[in-house]
C-alpha atoms as a PDB file:
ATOM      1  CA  UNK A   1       0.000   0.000   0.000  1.00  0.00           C
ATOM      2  CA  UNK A   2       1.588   3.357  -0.624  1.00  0.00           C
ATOM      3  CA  UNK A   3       2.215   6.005   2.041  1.00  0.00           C
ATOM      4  CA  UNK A   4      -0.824   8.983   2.233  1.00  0.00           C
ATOM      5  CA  UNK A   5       0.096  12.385   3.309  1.00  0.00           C
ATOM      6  CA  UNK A   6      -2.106  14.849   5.070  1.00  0.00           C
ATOM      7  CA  UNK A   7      -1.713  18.437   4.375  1.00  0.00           C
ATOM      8  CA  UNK A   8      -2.516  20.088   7.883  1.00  0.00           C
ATOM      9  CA  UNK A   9      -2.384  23.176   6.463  1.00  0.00           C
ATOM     10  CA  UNK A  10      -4.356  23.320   3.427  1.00  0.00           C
ATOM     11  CA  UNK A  11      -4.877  25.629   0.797  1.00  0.00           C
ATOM     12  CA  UNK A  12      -8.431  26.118   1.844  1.00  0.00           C
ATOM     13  CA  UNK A  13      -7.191  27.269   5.467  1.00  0.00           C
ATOM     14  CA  UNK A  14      -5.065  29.455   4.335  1.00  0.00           C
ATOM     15  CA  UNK A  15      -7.646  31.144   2.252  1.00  0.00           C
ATOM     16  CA  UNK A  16     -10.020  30.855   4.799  1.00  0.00           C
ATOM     17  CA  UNK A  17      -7.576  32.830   7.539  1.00  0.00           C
ATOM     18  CA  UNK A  18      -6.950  35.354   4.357  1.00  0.00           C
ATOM     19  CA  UNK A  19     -10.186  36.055   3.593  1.00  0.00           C
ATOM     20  CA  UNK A  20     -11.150  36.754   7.508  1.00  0.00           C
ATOM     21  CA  UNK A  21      -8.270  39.048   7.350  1.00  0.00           C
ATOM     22  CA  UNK A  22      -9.530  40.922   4.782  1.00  0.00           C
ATOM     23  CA  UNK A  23     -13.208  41.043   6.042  1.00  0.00           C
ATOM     24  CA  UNK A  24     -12.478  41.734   9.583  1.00  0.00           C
ATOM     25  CA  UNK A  25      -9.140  44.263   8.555  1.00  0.00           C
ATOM     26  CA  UNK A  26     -10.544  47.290  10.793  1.00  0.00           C
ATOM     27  CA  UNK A  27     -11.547  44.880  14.000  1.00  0.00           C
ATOM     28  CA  UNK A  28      -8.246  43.573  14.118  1.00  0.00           C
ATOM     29  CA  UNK A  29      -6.499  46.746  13.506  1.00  0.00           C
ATOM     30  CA  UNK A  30      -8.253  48.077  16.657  1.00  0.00           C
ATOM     31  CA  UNK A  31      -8.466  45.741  18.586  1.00  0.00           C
ATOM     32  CA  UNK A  32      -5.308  46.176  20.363  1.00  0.00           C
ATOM     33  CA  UNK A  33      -6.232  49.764  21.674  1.00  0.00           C
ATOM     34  CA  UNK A  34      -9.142  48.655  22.510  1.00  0.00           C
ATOM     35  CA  UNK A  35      -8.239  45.943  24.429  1.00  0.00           C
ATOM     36  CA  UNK A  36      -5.596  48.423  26.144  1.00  0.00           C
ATOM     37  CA  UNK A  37      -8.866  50.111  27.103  1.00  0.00           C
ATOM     38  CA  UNK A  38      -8.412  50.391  30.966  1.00  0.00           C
ATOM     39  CA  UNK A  39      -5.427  52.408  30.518  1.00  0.00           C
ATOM     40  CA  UNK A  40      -6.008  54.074  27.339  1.00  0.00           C
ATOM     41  CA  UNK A  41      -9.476  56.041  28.697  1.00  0.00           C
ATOM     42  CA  UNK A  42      -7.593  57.960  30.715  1.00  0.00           C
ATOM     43  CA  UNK A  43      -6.049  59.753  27.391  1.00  0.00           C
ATOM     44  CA  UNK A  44      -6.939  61.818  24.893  1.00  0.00           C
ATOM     45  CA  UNK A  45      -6.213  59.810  21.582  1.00  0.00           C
ATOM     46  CA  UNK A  46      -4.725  61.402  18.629  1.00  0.00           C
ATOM     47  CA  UNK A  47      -5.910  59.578  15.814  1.00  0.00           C
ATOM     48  CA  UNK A  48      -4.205  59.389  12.848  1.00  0.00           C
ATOM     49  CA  UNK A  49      -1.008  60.275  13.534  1.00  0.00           C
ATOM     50  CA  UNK A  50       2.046  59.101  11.694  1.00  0.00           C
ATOM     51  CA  UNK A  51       5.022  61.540  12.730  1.00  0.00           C
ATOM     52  CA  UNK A  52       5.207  64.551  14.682  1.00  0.00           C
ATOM     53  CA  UNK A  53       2.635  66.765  15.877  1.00  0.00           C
ATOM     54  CA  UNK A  54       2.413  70.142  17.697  1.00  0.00           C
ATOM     55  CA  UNK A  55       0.562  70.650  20.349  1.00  0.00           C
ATOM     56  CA  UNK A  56      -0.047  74.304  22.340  1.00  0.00           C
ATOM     57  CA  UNK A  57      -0.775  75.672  25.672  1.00  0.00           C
ATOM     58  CA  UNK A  58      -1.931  79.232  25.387  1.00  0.00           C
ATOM     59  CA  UNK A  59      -1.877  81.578  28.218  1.00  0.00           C
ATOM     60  CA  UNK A  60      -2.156  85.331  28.223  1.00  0.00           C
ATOM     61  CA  UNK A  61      -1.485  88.037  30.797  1.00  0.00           C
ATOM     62  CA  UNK A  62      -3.949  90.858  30.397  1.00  0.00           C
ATOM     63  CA  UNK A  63      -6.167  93.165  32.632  1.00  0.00           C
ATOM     64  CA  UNK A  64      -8.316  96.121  33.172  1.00  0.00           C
ATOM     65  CA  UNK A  65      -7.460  99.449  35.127  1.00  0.00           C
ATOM     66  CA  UNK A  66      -8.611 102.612  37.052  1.00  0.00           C
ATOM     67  CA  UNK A  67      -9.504 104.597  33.408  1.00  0.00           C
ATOM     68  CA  UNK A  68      -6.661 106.657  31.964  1.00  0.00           C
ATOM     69  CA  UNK A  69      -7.005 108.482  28.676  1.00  0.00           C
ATOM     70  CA  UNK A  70      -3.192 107.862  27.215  1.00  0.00           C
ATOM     71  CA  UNK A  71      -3.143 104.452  28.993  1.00  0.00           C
ATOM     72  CA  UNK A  72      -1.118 101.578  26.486  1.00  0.00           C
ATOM     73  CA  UNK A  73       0.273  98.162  26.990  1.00  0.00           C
ATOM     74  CA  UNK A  74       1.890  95.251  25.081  1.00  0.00           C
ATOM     75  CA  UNK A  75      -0.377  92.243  24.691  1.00  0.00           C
ATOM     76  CA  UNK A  76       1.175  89.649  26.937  1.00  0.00           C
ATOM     77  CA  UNK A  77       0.017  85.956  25.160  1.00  0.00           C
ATOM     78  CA  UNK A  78       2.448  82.738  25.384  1.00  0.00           C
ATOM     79  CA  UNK A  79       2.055  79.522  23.389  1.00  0.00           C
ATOM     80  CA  UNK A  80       4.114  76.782  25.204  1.00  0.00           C
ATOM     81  CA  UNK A  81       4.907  73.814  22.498  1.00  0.00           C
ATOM     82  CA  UNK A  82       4.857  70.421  22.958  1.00  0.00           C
ATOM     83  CA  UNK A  83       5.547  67.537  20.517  1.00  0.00           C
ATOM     84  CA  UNK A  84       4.040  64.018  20.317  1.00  0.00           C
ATOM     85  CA  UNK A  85       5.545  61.818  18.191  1.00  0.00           C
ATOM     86  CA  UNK A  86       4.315  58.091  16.837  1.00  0.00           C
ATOM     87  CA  UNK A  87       6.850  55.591  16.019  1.00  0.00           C
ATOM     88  CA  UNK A  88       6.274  52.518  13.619  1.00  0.00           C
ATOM     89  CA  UNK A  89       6.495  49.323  15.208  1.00  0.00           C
ATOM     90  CA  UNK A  90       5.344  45.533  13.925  1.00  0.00           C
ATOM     91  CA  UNK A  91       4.988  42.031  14.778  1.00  0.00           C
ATOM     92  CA  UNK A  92       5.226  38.430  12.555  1.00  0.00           C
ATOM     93  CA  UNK A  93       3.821  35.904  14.890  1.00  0.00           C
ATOM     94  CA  UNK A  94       3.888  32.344  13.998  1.00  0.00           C
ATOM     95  CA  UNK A  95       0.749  29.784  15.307  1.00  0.00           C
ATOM     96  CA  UNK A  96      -0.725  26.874  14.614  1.00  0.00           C
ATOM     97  CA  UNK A  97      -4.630  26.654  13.915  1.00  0.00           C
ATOM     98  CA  UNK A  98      -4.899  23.266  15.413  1.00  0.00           C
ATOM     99  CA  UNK A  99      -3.949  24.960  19.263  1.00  0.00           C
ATOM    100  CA  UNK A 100      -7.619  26.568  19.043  1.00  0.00           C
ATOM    101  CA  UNK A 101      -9.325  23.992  17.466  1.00  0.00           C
ATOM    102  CA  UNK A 102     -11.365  24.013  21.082  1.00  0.00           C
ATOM    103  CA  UNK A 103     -11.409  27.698  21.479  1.00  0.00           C
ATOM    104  CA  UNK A 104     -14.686  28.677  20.879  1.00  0.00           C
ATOM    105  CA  UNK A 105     -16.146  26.281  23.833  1.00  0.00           C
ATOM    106  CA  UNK A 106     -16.904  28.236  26.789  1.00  0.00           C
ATOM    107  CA  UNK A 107     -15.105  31.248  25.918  1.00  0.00           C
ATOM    108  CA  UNK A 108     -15.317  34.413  27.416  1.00  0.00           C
ATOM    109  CA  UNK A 109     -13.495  37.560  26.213  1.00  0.00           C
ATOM    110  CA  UNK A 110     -14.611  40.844  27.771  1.00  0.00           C
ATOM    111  CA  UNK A 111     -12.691  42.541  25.029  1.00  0.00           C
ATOM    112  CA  UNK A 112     -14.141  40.582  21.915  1.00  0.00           C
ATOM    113  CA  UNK A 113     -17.616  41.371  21.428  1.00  0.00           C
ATOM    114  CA  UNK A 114     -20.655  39.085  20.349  1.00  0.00           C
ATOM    115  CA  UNK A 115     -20.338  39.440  16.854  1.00  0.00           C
ATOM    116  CA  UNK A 116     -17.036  38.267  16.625  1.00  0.00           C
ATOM    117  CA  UNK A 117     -17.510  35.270  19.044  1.00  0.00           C
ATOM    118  CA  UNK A 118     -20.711  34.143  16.372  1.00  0.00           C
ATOM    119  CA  UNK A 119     -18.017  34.651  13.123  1.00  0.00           C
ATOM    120  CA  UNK A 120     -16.286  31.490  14.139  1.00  0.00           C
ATOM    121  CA  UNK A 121     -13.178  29.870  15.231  1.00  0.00           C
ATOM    122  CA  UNK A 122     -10.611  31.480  12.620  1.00  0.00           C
ATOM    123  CA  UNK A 123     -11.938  34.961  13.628  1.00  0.00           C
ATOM    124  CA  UNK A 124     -12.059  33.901  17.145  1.00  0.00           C
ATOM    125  CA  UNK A 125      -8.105  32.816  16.707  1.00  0.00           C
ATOM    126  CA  UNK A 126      -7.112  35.882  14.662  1.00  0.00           C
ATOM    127  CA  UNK A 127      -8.882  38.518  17.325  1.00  0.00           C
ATOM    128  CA  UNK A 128      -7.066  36.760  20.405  1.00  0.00           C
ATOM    129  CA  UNK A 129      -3.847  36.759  18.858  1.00  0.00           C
ATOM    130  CA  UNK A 130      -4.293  40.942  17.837  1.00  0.00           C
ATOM    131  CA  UNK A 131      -6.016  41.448  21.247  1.00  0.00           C
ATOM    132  CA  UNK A 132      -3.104  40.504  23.583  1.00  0.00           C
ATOM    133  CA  UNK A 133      -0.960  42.748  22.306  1.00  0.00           C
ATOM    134  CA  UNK A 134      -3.043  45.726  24.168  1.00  0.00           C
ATOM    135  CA  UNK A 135      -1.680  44.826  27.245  1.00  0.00           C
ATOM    136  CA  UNK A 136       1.852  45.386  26.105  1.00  0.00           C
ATOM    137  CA  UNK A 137       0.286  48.936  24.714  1.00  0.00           C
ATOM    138  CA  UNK A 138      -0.895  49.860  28.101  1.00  0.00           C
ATOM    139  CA  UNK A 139       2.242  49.347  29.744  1.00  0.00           C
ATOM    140  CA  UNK A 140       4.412  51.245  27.316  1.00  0.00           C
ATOM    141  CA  UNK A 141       1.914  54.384  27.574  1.00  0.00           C
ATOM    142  CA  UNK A 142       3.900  54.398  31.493  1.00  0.00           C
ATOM    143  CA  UNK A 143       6.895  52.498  31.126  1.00  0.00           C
ATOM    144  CA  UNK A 144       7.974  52.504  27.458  1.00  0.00           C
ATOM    145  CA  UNK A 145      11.872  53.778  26.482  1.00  0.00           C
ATOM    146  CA  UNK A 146      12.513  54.224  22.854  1.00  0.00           C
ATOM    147  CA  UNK A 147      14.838  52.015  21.505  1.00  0.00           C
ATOM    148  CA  UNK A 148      14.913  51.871  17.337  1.00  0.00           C
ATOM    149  CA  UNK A 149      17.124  48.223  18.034  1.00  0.00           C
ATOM    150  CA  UNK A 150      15.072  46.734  20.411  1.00  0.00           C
ATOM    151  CA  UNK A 151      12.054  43.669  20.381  1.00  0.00           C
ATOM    152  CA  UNK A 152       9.341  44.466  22.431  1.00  0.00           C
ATOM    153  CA  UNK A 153       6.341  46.801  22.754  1.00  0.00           C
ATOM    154  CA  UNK A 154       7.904  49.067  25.083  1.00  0.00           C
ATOM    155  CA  UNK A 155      10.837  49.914  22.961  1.00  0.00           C
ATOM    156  CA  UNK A 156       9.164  51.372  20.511  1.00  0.00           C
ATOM    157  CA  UNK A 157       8.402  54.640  21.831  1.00  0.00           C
ATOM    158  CA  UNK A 158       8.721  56.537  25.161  1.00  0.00           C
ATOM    159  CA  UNK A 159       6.303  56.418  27.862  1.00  0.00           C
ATOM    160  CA  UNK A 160       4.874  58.860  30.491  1.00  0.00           C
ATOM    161  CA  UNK A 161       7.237  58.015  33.153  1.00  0.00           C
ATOM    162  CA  UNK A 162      10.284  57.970  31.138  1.00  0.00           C
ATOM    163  CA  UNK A 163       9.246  61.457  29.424  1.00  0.00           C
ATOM    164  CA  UNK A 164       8.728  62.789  33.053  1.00  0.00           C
ATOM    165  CA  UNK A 165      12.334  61.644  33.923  1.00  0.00           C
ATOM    166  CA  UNK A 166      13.535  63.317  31.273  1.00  0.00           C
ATOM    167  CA  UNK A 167      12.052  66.446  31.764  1.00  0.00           C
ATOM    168  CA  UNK A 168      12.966  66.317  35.687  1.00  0.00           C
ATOM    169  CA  UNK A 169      16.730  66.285  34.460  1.00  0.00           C
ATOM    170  CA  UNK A 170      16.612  68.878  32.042  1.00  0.00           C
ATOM    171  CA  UNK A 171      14.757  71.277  35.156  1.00  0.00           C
ATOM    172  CA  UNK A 172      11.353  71.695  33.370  1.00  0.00           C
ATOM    173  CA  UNK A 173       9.608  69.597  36.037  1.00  0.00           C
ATOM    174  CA  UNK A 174      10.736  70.363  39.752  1.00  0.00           C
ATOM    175  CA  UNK A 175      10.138  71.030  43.206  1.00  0.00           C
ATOM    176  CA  UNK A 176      10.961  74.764  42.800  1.00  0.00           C
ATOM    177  CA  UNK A 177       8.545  75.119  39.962  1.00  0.00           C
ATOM    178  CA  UNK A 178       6.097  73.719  41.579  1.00  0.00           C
ATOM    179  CA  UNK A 179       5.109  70.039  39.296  1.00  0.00           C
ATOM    180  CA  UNK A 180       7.141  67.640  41.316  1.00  0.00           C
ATOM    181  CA  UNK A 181       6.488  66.907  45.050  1.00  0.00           C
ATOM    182  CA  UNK A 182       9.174  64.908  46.315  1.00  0.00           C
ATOM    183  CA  UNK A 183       7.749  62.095  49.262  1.00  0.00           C
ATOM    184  CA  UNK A 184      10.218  62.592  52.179  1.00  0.00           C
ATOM    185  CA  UNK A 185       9.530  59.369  53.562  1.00  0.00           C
ATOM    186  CA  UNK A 186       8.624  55.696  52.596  1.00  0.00           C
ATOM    187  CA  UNK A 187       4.761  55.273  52.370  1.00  0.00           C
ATOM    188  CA  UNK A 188       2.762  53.146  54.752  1.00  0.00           C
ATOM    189  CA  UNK A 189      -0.213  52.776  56.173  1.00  0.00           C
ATOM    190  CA  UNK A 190       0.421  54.577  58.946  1.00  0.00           C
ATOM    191  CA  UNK A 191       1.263  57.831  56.907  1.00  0.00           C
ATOM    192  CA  UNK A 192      -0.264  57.439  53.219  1.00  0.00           C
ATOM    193  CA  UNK A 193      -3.145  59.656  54.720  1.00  0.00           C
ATOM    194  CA  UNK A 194      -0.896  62.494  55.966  1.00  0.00           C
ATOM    195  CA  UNK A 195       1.301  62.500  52.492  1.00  0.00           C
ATOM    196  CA  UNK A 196      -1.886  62.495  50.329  1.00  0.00           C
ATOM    197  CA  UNK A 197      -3.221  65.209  51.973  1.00  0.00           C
ATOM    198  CA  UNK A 198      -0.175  66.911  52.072  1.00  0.00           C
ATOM    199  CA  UNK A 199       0.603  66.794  48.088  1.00  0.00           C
ATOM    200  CA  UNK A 200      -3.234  68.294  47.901  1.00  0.00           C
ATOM    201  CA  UNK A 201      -2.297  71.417  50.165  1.00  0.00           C
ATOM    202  CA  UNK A 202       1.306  71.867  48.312  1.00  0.00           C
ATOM    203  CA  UNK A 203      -0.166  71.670  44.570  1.00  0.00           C
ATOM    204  CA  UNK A 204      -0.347  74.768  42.630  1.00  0.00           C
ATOM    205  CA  UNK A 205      -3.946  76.591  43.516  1.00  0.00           C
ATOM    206  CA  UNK A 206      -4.950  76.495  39.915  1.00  0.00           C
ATOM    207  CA  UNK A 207      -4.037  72.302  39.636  1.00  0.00           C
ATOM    208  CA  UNK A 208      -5.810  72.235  42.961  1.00  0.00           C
ATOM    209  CA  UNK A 209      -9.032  73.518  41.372  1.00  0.00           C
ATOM    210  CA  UNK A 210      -9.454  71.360  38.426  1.00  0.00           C
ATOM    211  CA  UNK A 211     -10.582  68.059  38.474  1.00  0.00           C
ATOM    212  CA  UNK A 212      -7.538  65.781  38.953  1.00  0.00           C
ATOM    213  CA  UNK A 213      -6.588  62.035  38.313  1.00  0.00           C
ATOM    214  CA  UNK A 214      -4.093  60.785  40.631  1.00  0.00           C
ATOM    215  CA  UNK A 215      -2.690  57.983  38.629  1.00  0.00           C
ATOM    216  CA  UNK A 216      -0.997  55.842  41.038  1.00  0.00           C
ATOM    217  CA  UNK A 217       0.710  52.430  41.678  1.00  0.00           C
ATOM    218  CA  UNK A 218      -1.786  50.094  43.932  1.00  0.00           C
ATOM    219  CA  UNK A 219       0.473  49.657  46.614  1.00  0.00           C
ATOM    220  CA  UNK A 220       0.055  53.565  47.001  1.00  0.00           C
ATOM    221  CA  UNK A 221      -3.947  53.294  46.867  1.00  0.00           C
ATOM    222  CA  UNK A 222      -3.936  50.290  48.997  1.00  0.00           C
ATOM    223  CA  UNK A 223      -1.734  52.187  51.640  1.00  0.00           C
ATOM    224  CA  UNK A 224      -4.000  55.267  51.806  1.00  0.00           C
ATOM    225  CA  UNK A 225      -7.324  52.910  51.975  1.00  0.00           C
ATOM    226  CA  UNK A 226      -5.486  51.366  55.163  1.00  0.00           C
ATOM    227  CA  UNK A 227      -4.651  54.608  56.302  1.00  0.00           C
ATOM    228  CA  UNK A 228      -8.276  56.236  55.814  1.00  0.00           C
ATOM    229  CA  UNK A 229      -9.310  53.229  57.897  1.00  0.00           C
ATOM    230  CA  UNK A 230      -6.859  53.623  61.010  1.00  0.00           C
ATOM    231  CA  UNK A 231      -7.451  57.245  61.156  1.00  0.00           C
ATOM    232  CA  UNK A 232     -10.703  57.689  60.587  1.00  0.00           C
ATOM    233  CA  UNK A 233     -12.644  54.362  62.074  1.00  0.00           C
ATOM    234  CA  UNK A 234     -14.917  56.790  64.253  1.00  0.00           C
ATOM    235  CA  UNK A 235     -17.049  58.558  62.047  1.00  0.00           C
ATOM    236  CA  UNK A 236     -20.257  57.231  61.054  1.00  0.00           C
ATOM    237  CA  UNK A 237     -20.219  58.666  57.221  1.00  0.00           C
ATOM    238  CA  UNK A 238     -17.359  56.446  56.780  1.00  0.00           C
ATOM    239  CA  UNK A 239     -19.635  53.209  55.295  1.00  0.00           C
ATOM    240  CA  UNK A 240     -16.491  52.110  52.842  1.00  0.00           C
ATOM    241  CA  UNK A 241     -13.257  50.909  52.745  1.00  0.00           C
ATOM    242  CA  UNK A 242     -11.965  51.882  49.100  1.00  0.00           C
ATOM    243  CA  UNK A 243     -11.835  55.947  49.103  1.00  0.00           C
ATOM    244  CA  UNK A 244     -12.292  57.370  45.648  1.00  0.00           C
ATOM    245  CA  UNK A 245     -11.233  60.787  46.604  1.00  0.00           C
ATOM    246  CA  UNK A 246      -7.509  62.155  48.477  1.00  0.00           C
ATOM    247  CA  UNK A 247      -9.467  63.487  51.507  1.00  0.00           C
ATOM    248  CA  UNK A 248      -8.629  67.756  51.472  1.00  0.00           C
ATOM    249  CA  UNK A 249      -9.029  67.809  47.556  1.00  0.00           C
ATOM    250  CA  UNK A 250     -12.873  68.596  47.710  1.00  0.00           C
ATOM    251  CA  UNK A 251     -13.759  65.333  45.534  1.00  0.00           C
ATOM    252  CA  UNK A 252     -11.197  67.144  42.197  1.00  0.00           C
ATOM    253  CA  UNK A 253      -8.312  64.435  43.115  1.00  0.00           C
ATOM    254  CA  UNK A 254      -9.536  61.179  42.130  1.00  0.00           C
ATOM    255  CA  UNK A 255      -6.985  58.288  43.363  1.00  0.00           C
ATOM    256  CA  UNK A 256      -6.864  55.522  39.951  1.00  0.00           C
ATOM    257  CA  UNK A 257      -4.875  52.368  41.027  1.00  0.00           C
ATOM    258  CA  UNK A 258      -2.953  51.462  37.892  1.00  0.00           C
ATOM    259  CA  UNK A 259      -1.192  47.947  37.768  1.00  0.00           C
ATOM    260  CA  UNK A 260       0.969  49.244  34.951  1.00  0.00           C
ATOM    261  CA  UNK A 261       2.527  51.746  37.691  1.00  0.00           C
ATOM    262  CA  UNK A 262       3.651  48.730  39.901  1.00  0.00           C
ATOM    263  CA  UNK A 263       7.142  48.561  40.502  1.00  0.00           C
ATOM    264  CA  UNK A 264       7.760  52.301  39.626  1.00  0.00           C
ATOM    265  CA  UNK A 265       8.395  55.192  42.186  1.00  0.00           C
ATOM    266  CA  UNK A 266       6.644  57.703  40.678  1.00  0.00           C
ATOM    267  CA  UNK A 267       2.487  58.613  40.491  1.00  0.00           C
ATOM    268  CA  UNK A 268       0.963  61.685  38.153  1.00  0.00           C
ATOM    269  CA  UNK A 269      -1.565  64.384  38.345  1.00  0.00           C
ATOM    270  CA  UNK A 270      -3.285  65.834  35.946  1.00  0.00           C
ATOM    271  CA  UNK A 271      -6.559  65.938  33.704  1.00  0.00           C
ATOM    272  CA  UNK A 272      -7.425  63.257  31.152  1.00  0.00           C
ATOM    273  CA  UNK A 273      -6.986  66.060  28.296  1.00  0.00           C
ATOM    274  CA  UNK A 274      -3.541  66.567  29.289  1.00  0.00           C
ATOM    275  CA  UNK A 275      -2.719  62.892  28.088  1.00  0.00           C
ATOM    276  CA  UNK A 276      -1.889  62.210  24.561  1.00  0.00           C
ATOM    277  CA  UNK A 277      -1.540  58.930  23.242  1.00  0.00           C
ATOM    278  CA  UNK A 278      -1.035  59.284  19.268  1.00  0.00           C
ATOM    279  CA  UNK A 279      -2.201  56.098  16.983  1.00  0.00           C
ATOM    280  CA  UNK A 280      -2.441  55.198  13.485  1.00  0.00           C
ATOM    281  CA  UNK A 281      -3.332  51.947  12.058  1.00  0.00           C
ATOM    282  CA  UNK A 282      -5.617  52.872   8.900  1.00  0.00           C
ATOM    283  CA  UNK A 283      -5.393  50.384   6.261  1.00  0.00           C
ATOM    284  CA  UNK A 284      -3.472  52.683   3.395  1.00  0.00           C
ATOM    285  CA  UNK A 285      -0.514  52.419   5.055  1.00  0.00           C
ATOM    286  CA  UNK A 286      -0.807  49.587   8.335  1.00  0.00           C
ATOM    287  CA  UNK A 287      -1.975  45.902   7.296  1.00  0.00           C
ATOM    288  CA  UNK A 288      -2.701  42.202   8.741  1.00  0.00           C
ATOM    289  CA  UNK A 289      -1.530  39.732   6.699  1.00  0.00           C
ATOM    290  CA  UNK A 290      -1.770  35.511   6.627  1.00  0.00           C
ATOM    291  CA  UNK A 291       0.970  33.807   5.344  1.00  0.00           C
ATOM    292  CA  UNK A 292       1.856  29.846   5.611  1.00  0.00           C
ATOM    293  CA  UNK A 293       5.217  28.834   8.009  1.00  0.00           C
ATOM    294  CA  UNK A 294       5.967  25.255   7.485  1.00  0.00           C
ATOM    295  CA  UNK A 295       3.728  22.085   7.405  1.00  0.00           C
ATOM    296  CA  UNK A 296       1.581  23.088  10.745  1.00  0.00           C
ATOM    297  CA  UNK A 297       1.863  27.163  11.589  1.00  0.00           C
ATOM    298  CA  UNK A 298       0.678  30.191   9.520  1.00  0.00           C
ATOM    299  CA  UNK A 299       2.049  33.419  10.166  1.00  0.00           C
ATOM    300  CA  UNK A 300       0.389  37.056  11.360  1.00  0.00           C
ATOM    301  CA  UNK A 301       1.652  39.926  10.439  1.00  0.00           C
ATOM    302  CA  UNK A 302       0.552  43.524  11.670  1.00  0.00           C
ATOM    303  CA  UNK A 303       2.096  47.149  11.829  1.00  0.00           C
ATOM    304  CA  UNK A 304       1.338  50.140  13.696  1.00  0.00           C
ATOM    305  CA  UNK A 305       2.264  53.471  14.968  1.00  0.00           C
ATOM    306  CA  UNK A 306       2.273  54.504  18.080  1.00  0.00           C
ATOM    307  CA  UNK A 307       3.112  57.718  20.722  1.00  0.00           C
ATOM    308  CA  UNK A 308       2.504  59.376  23.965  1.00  0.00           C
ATOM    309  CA  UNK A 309       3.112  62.936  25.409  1.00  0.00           C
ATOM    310  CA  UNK A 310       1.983  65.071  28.033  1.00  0.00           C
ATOM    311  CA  UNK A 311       0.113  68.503  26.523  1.00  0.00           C
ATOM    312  CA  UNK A 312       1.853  70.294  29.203  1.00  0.00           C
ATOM    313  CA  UNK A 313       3.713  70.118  32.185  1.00  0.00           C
ATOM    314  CA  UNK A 314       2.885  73.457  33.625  1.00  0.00           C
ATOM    315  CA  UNK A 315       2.286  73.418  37.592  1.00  0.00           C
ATOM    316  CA  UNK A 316      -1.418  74.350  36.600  1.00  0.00           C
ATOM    317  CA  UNK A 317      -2.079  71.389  35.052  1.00  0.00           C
ATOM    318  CA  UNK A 318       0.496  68.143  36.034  1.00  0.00           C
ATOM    319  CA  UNK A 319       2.526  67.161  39.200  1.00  0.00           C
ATOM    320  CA  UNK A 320       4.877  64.308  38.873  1.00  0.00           C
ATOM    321  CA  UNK A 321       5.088  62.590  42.351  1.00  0.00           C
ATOM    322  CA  UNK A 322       8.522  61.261  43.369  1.00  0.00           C
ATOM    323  CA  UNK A 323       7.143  58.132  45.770  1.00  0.00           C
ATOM    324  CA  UNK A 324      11.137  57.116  46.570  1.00  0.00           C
ATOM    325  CA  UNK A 325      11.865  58.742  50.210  1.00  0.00           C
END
């Protein structure tokens, strides 16, 4: 009898994962910022953006006075720059259909909506693969360092934290100017309370009156929850444990536990409009493509562009807080 060979990956698979490609193009395109969701909605997103891209913070100094016939001044308006810039980054990732042969039993995405669980299993495999990658997205928006050479998500462009750093050793951001507050001691329980409160007295009055996000690592939010209960375990309007607001900030400071900060020594404050994160993955010039890799695997292949920036880093709007004693 002579030998049969099976094709596992057939021609009709490969069209199959093609033609989902094509048909589903803008789901899978998004799905990675969408699935990077939890950090992402604290930003303002730039859409569109491939490149560099101005942004300005207008202020003006100007004012009325007792009435004088001959009275003249010079118009007093300043434009402070800042530049966001997205950075093209890729992946090729190589998987085998037959893993997820089972997928579509009992699963549960939060992420991937109905209609794409009812398209079946090759979208179901396609949109898992694409959605992961948002939680390499989220952490760069904090973490990422921009390194052209480098292999991962967070090397393709900087982050928040590492922008801040930067800034702190050039002297824009500072205790002196008034958007850095320095912790002079190692948070605890015991204290988290009395620091909180303390960054809310010491912020600029103009920061103080907007409403704030304190974006924060957990151990810091789980520190001042303890603390809120040790101190404050007599009054009756206390019915909770978790305490949205930093007690002294009139409800504008809202404290936002943010696994992505964990490990860091540094928390920010500011407004959701003074976040930029700067996207583009439109079809003329991004793409997600099927090819085959050897007898059992197919290969992905997607392409984006991504940035982040703050709008400003006057003491009116952001606060960098230095957590290391």
């Amino acid at each position: 009898m002579a030998n049969s060979a099976e094709i596992r990956i057939t021609d009709a698979i490969l069209e199959q994962y093609k033609n989902t490609c094509i048909k589903w193009d803008p789901v899978l395109r998004q799905l990675p910022i969408r699935s990077a969701g939890d950090v992402l909605k604290f930003f303002v997103m730039v859409n569109g953006l491939r490149g560099k891209k101005l942004f300005g913070a207008i202020s003006g100094n100007s004012q009325f006075a007792p009435f004088k016939r001959d009275r003249k001044s010079k118009a007093s308006v300043d434009i402070d720059y800042r530049e966001i810039e997205t950075f093209h980054g890729n992946v090729i990732e190589t998987f085998a259909p037959v893993d997820y042969i089972d997928l579509p039993l009992a699963y549960d995405d939060p992420v991937i909506t109905e209609a794409i669980k009812k398209a079946g299993s090759t979208l179901l495999v396609l949109a898992q693969l694409v959605a992961a990658r948002g939680q390499h997205i989220a952490q760069c928006a904090f973490t990422g360092k921009r390194n052209p050479d480098g292999d991962t998500t967070l090397d393709i462009c900087d982050g928040l934290l590492t922008i801040a750093d930067k800034e702190i050793e050039a002297g824009n951001i500072s205790v002196d100017i008034g958007n850095l507050y320095k912790v002079s001691e190692s948070v605890t329980k015991d204290n988290a309370c009395d620091i909180a409160k303390d960054i809310v007295f010491t912020s600029n009055q103009f920061l103080r009156r907007e409403n704030n996000l304190m974006l924060c690592p957990t151990s810091f939010a789980d520190a001042y929850n303890e603390s809120y209960l040790l101190t404050h375990n007599g009054i009756p309007y206390n019915q909770q444990y978790d305490q949205p607001y930093v007690e002294g900030s009139g409800k504008k400071l809202t404290l936002i536990p943010v696994p992505e900060l964990d490990g860091t020594d540094k928390a920010i404050i500011t407004q959701k409009s003074n976040l930029l994160c700067g996207v583009y993955n439109s079809n003329d010039a991004t793409s997600v493509d099927i090819m085959r890799e050897g007898h059992y695997d197919l290969s992905m292949a997607s392409d984006m562009w991504l940035g982040f920036q703050f709008r400003t880093i006057d003491p009116r709007r952001l606060r960098i807080v230095d957590l290391v004693a």
